[in-house]
Protein backbone atom coordinates (compact mmCIF):
# COMPACT_ATOMS: atom_id res chain seq x y z
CA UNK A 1 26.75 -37.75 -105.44
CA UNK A 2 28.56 -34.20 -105.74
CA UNK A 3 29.06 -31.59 -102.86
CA UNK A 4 28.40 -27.97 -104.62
CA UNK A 5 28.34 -25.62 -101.58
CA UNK A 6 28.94 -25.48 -98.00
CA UNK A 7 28.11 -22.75 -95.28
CA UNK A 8 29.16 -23.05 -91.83
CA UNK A 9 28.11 -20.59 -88.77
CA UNK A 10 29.15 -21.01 -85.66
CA UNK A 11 30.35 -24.48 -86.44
CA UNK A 12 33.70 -25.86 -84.55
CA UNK A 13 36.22 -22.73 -85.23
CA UNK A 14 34.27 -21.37 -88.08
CA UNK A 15 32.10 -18.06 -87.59
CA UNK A 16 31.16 -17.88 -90.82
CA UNK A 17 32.15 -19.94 -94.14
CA UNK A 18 30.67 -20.11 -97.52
CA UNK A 19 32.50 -22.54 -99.52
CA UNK A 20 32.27 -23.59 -103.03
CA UNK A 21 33.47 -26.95 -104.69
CA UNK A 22 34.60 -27.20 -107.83
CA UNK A 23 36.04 -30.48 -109.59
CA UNK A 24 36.38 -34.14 -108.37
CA UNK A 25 39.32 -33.34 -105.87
CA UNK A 26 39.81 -30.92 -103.49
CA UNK A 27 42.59 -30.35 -101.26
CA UNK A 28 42.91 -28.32 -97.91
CA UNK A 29 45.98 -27.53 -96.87
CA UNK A 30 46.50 -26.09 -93.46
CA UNK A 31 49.10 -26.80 -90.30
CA UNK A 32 47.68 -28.65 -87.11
CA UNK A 33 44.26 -27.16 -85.57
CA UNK A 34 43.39 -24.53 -88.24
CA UNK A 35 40.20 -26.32 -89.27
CA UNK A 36 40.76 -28.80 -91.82
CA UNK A 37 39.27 -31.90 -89.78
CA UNK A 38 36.60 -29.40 -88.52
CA UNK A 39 35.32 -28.94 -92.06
CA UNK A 40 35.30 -32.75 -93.10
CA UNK A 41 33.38 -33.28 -89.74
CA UNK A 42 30.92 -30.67 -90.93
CA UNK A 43 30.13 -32.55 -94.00
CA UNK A 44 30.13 -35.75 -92.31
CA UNK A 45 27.53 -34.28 -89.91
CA UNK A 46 25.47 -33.56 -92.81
CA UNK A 47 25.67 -36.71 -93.81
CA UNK A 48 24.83 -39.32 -90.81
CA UNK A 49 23.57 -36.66 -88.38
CA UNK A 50 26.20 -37.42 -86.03
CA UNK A 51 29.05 -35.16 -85.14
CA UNK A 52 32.41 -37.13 -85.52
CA UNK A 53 34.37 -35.89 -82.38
CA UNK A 54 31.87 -35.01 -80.08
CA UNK A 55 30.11 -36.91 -76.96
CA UNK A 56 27.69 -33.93 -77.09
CA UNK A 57 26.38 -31.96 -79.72
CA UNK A 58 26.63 -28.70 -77.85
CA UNK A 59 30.58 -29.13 -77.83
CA UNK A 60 30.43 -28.31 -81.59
CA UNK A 61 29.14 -25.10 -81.29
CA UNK A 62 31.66 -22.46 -81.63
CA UNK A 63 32.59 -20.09 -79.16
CA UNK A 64 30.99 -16.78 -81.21
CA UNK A 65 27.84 -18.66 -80.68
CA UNK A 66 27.48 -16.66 -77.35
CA UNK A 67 27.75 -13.65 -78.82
CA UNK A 68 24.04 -14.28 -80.32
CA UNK A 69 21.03 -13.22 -78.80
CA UNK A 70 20.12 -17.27 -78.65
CA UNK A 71 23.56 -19.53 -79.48
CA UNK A 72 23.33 -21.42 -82.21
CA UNK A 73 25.19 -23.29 -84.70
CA UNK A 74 24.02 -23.93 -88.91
CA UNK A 75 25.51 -26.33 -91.29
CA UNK A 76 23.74 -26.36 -94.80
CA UNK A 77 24.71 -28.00 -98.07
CA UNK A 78 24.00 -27.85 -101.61
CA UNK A 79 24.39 -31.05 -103.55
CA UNK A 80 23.39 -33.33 -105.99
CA UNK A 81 21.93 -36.90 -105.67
CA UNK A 82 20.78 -39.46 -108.20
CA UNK A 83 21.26 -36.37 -110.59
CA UNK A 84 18.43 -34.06 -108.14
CA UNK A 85 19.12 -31.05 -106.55
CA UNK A 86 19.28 -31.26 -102.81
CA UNK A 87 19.49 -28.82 -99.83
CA UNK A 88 20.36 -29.90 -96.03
CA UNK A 89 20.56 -28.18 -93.37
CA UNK A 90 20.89 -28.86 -89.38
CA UNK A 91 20.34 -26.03 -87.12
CA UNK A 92 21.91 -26.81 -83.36
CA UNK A 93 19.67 -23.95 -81.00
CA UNK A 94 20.22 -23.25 -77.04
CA UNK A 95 17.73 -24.17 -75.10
CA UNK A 96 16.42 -22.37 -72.10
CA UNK A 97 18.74 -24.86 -69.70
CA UNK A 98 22.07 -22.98 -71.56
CA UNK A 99 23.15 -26.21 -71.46
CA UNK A 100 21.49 -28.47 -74.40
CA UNK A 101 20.78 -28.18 -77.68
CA UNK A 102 17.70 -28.39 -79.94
CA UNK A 103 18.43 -30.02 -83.31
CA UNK A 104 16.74 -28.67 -86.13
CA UNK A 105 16.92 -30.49 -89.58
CA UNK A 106 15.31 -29.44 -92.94
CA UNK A 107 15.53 -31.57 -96.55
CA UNK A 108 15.22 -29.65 -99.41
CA UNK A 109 13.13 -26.57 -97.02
CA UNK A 110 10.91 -29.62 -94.88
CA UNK A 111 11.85 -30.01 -91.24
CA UNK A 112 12.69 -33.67 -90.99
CA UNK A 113 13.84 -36.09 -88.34
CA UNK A 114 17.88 -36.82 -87.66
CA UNK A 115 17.00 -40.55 -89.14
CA UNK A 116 15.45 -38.90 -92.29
CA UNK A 117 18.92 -37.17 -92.96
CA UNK A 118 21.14 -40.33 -93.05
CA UNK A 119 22.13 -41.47 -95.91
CA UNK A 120 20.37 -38.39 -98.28
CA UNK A 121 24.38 -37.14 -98.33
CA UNK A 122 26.30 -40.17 -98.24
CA UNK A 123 30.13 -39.89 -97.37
CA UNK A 124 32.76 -42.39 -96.25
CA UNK A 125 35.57 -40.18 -93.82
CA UNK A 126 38.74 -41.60 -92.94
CA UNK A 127 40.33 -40.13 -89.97
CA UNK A 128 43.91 -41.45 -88.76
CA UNK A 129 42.69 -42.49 -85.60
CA UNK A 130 40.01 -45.04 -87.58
CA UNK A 131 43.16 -47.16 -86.23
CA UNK A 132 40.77 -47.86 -83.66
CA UNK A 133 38.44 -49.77 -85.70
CA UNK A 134 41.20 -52.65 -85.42
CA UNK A 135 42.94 -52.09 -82.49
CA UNK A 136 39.79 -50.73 -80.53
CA UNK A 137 36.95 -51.62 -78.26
CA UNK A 138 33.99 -53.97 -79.81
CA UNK A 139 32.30 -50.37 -79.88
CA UNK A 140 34.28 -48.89 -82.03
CA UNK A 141 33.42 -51.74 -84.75
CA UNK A 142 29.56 -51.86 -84.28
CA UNK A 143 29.99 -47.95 -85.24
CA UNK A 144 31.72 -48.45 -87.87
CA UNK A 145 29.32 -51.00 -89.18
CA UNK A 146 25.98 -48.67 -88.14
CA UNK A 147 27.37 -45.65 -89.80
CA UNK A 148 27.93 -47.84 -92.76
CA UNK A 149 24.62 -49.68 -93.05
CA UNK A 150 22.69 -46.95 -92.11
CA UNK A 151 23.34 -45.04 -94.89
CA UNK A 152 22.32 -47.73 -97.23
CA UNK A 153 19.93 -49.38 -95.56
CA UNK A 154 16.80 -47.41 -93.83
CA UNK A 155 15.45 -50.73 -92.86
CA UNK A 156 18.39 -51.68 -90.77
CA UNK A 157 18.45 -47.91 -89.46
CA UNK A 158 14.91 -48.22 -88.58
CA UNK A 159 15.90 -51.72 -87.18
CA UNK A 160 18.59 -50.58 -84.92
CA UNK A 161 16.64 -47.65 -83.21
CA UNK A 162 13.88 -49.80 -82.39
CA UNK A 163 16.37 -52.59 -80.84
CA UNK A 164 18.09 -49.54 -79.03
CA UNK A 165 14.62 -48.16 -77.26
CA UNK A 166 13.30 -51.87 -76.45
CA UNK A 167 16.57 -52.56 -75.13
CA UNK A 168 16.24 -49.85 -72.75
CA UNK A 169 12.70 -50.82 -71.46
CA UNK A 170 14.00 -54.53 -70.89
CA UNK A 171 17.26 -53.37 -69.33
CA UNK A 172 15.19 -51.11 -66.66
CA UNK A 173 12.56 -54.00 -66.02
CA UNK A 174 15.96 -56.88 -65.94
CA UNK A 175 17.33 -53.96 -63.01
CA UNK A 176 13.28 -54.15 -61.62
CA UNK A 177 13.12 -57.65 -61.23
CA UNK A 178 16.59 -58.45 -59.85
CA UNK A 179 15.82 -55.90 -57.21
CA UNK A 180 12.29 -57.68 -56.25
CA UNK A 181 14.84 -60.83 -55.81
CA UNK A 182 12.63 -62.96 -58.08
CA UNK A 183 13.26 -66.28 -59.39
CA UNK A 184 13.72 -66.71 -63.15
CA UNK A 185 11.12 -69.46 -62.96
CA UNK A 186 8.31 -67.43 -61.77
CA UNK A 187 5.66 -66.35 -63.52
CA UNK A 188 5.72 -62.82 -63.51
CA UNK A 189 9.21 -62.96 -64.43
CA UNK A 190 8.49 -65.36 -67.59
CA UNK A 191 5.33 -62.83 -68.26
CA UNK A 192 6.63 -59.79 -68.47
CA UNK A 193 10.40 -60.65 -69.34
CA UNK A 194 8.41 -62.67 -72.51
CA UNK A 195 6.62 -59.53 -74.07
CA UNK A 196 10.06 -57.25 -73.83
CA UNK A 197 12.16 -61.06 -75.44
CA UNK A 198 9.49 -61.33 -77.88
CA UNK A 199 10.32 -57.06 -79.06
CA UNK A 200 14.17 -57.40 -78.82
CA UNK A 201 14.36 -60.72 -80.57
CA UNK A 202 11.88 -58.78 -83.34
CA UNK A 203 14.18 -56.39 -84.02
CA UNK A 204 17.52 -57.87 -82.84
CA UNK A 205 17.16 -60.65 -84.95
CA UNK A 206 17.00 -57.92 -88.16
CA UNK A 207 20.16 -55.91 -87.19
CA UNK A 208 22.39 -59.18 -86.61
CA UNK A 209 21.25 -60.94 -90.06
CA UNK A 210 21.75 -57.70 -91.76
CA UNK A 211 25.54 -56.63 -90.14
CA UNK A 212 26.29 -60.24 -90.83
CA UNK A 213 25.21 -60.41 -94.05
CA UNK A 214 26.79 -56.75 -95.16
CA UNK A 215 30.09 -58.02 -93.54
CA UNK A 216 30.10 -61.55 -95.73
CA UNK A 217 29.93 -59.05 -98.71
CA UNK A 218 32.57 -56.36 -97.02
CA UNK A 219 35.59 -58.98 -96.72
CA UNK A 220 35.45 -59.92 -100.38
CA UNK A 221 36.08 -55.87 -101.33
CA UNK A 222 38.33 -55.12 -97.94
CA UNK A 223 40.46 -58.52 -99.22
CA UNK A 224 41.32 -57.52 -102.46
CA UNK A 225 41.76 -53.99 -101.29
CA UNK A 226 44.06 -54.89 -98.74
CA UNK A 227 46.57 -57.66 -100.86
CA UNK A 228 47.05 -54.15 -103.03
CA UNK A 229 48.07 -52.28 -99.93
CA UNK A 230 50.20 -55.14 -98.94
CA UNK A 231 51.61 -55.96 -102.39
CA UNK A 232 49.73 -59.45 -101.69
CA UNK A 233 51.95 -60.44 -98.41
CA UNK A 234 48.68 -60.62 -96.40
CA UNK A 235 45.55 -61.98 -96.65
CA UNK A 236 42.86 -59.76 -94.50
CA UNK A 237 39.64 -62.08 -93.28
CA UNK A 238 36.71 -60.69 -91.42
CA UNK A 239 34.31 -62.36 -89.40
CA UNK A 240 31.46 -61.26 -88.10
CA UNK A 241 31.00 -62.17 -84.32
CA UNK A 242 27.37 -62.43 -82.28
CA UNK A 243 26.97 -62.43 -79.20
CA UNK A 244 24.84 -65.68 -79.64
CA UNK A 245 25.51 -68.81 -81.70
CA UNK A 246 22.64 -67.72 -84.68
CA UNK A 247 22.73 -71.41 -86.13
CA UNK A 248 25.57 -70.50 -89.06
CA UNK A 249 28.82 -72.69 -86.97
CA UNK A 250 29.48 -75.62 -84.77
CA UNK A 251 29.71 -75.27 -81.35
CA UNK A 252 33.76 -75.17 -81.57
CA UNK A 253 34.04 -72.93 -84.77
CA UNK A 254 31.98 -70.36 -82.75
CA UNK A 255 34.06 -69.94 -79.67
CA UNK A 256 37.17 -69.75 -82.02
CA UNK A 257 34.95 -66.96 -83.72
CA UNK A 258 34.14 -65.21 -80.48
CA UNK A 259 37.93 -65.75 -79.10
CA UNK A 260 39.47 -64.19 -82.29
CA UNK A 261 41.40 -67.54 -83.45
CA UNK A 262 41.10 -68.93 -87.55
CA UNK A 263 37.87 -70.85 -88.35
CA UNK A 264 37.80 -72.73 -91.76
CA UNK A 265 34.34 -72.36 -91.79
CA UNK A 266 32.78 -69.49 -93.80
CA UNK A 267 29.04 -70.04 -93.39
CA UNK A 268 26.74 -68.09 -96.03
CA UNK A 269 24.32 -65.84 -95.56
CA UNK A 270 21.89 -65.45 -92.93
CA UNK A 271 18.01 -65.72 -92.74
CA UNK A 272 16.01 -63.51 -90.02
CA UNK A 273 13.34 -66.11 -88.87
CA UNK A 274 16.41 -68.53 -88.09
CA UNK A 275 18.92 -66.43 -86.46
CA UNK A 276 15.94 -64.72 -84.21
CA UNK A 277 14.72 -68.87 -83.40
CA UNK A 278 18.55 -69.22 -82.13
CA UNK A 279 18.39 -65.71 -80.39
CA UNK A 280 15.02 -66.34 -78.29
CA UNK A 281 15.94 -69.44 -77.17
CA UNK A 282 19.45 -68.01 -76.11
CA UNK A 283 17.43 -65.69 -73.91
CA UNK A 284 14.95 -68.10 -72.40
CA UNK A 285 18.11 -70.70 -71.38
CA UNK A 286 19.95 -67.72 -69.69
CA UNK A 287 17.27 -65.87 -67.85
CA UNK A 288 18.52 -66.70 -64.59
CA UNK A 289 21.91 -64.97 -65.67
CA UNK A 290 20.35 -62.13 -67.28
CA UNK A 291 18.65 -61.41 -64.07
CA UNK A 292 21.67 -61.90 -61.74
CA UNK A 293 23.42 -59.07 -64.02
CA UNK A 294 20.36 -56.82 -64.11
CA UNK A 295 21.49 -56.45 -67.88
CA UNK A 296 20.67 -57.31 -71.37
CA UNK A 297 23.56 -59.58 -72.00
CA UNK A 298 23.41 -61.48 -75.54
CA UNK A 299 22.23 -59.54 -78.88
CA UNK A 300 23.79 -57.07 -81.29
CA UNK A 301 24.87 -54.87 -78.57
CA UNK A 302 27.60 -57.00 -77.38
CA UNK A 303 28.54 -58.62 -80.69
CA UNK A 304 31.99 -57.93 -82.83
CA UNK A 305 33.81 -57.85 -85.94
CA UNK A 306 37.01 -60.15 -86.26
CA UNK A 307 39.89 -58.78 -88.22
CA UNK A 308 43.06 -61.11 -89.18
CA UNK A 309 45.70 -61.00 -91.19
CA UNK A 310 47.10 -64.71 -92.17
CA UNK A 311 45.20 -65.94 -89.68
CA UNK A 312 46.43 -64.07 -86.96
CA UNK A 313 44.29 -61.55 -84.95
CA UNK A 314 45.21 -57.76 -85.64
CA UNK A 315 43.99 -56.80 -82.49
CA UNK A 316 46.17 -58.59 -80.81
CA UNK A 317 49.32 -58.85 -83.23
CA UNK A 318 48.92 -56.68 -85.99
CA UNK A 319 51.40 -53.70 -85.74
CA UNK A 320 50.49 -50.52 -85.87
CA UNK A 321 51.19 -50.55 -90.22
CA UNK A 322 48.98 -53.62 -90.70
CA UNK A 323 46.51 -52.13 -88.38
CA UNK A 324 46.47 -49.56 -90.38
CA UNK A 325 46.36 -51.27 -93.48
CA UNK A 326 43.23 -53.36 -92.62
CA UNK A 327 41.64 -49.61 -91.59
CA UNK A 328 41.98 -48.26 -94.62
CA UNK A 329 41.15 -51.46 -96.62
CA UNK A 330 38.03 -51.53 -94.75
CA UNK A 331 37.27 -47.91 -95.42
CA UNK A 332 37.83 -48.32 -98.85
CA UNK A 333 35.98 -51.64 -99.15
CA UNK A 334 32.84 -50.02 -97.54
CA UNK A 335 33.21 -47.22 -100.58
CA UNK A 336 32.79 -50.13 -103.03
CA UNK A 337 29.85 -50.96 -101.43
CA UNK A 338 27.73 -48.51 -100.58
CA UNK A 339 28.20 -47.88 -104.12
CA UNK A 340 27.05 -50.53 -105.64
CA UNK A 341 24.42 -50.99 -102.78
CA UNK A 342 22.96 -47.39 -104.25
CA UNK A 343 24.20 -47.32 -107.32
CA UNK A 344 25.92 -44.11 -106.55
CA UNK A 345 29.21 -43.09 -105.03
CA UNK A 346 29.56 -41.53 -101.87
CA UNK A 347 31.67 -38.86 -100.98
CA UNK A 348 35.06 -39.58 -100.30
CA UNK A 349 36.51 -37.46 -97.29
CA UNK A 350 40.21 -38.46 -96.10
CA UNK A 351 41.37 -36.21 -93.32
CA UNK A 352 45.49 -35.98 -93.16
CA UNK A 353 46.54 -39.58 -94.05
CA UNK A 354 48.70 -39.49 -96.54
CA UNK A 355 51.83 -38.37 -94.25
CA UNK A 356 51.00 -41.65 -92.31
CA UNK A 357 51.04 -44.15 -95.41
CA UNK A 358 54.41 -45.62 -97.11
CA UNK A 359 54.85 -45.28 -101.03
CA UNK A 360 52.92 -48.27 -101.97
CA UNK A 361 49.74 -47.43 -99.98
CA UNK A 362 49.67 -43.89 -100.99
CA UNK A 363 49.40 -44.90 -104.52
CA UNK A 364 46.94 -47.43 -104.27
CA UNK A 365 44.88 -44.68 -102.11
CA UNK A 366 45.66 -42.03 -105.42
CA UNK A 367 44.64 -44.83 -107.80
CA UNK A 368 40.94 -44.90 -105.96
CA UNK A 369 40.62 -41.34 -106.76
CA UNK A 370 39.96 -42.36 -110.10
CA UNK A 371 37.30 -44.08 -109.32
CA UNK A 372 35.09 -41.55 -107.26
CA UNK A 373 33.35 -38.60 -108.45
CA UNK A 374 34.56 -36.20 -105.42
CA UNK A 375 36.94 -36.21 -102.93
CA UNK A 376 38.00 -33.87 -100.27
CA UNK A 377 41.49 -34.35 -98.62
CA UNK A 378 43.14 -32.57 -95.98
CA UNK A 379 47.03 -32.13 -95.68
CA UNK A 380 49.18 -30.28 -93.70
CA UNK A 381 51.97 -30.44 -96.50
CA UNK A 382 51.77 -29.94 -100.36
CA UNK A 383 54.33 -32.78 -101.32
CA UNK A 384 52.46 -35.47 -99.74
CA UNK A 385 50.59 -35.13 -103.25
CA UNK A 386 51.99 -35.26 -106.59
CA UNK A 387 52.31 -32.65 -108.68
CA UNK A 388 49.82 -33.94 -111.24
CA UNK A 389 47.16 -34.02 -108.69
CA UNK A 390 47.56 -30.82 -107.56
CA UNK A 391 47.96 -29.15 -110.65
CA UNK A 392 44.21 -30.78 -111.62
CA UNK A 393 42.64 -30.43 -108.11
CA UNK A 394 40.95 -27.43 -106.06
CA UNK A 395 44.04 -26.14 -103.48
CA UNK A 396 42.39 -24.63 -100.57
CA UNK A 397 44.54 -23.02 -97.69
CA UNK A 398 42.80 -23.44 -94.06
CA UNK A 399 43.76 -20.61 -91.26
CA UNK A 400 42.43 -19.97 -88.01
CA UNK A 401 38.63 -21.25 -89.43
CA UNK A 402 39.19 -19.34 -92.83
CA UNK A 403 39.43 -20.64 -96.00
CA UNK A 404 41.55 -19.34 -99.11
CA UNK A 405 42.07 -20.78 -103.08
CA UNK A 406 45.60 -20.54 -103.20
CA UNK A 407 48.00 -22.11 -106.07
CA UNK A 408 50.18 -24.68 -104.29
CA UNK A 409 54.09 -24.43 -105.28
């Protein structure tokens, strides 16, 4: 997987860029809000779709946009995949509201959908607030997990977007029924509640053995990365947490799972037709709950990933450097395997975090680079790398959305 070329209009704070990549490494230099994170995002958009810091994709459009007849914003990449050619590009239009966008995506000159794109690019980005993947909302982890799977798996990705939509429809009919005052035992309830239970469980079922499953796999890699980062002081465990019991732990391992504490179980892996027999009958022995709330309450929506070091939940007690530890070990973990899931590495994209590792963990980070066939990295000082790495890397100085090939000192 190689990034050749990226162009940029109207993107973030760049009007226009055409950028070249040459080598394994790359290196953008640049102080605070010049553009360096804004250029990783690009490439990360390019990659799942999704824009990184963003609750809308209007708010990545830059402000030159306006100046255009009809505002719009173009990312496009050339690269190289299982040793192919490929061309992406995502074109973000106005529409006649002045409000929204229109997405636009072509693969290799074909308009395609925004699921088609994921995973055609793959990339793993760490950011230095990724923090949040351990210390965090439950959100923040299923992301982190979907971004990751997706990009792998187009099964799961297909899974998940069906589980979304159905559990939409049931959520509105749940809100329906409540309203209507219903009983749970009555037969219009158990009729039409049964067709929507019958969808979610279909689909649910697929995204929970799968995330489970990926994340038995993930805390063998994310272990061994993280006892180098912690020059083997810690031992990092992940869990994967449903929202339902799927039929893997006693009833007392599983609310020590869901509460965060050590379980010495470590079931293996998961089988669909079991874990959706568990789910379903979850559902049908809290209907009268689920109506009460109005609200889809059990199923991969709701469910988490545990993170502990020696036992003890990072969440919780992990400070902020073995919070950050466990983010990068987890980062670098799901490198590992999406490679060997694909057979190909990913592009690595770390945005600005050496300055916030110690000696130890910046060269276990450097030693990766070995390992990976590209790798952009943003800075905001030189000396953060050695001058080894610079001297065989691509130095790129970022100003105010432009982009320079400088020599470092």
């Amino acid at each position: 997987m190689r990034l050749h070329r990226l162009t940029l209009t109207h993107f973030r704070n760049y009007r226009h860029l055409d950028l070249a990549f040459e080598g394994p490494v790359t290196l953008l230099q640049g102080q605070n809000a010049q553009g360096k994170t804004n250029l990783l995002e690009a490439i990360f958009f390019l990659a799942t779709s999704k824009p990184v810091h963003a609750q809308t994709e209007r708010e990545v459009v830059g402000w030159g946009a306006a100046e255009e007849p009809i505002p719009y914003a173009r990312l496009t990449a050339q690269a190289e995949a299982g040793g192919r050619p490929l061309e992406l590009e995502i074109v973000l239009t106005a529409r006649g509201d002045g409000v929204n966008f229109t997405k636009q995506i072509k693969i290799n000159g074909a308009a395609r959908r925004s699921m088609d794109l994921v995973g055609v690019l793959r990339a793993v980005l760490f950011l230095p607030e990724d923090i949040r993947l351990i210390d965090g909302g439950p959100s923040e982890r299923r992301r982190y997990l979907d971004i990751a799977l997706c990009q792998i798996d187009r099964a799961y990705c297909r899974a998940l977007s069906a589980y979304q939509q159905v559990l939409t429809q049931r959520n509105s009919l749940l809100k329906s029924l409540r309203d209507q005052e219903l009983p749970a035992n009555a037969p219009v309830v158990a009729a039409q509640l049964g067709f929507w239970d019958e969808k979610l469980v279909q689909h649910g079922a697929a995204v929970v053995t799968r995330r489970h499953n990926f994340v038995q796999e993930l805390a063998v890699a994310a272990q061994a990365r993280h006892a180098e980062l912690s020059s083997g002081r810690e031992t990092l465990t992940l869990h994967y947490a449903p929202s339902f019991n799927p039929g893997a732990y006693t009833p007392t391992a599983y609310e020590f799972l869901r509460s965060g504490s050590p379980i010495d179980e470590r079931p293996g892996l998961l089988e669909n037709r079991e874990v959706a027999r568990h789910y379903l009958a979850k559902l049908e022995s809290r209907r009268s709950r689920e109506l009460a709330a109005g609200n889809t309450l059990y199923g991969p929506h709701r469910d988490d990933l545990r993170l502990l070091a020696n036992g003890r939940d990072l969440r919780l007690y992990g400070s902020r450097g073995q919070q950050r530890s466990a983010a990068l070990a987890l980062k670098l973990a799901e490198l590992l395997m999406m490679t060997e899931a694909t057979g190909e590495a990913p592009l690595l994209l770390l945005d600005d975090v050496m300055s916030e590792l110690d000696a130890q963990r910046r060269s276990t980070l450097l030693a990766v680079l070995e390992g990976v066939p590209q790798a952009i990295i943003s800075t905001t000082d030189w000396d953060d790398f050695t001058p080894e790495l610079r001297d065989r890397s691509q130095c790129l100085h970022v100003t105010a959305g432009a982009v320079q090939e400088v020599t470092p000192p």
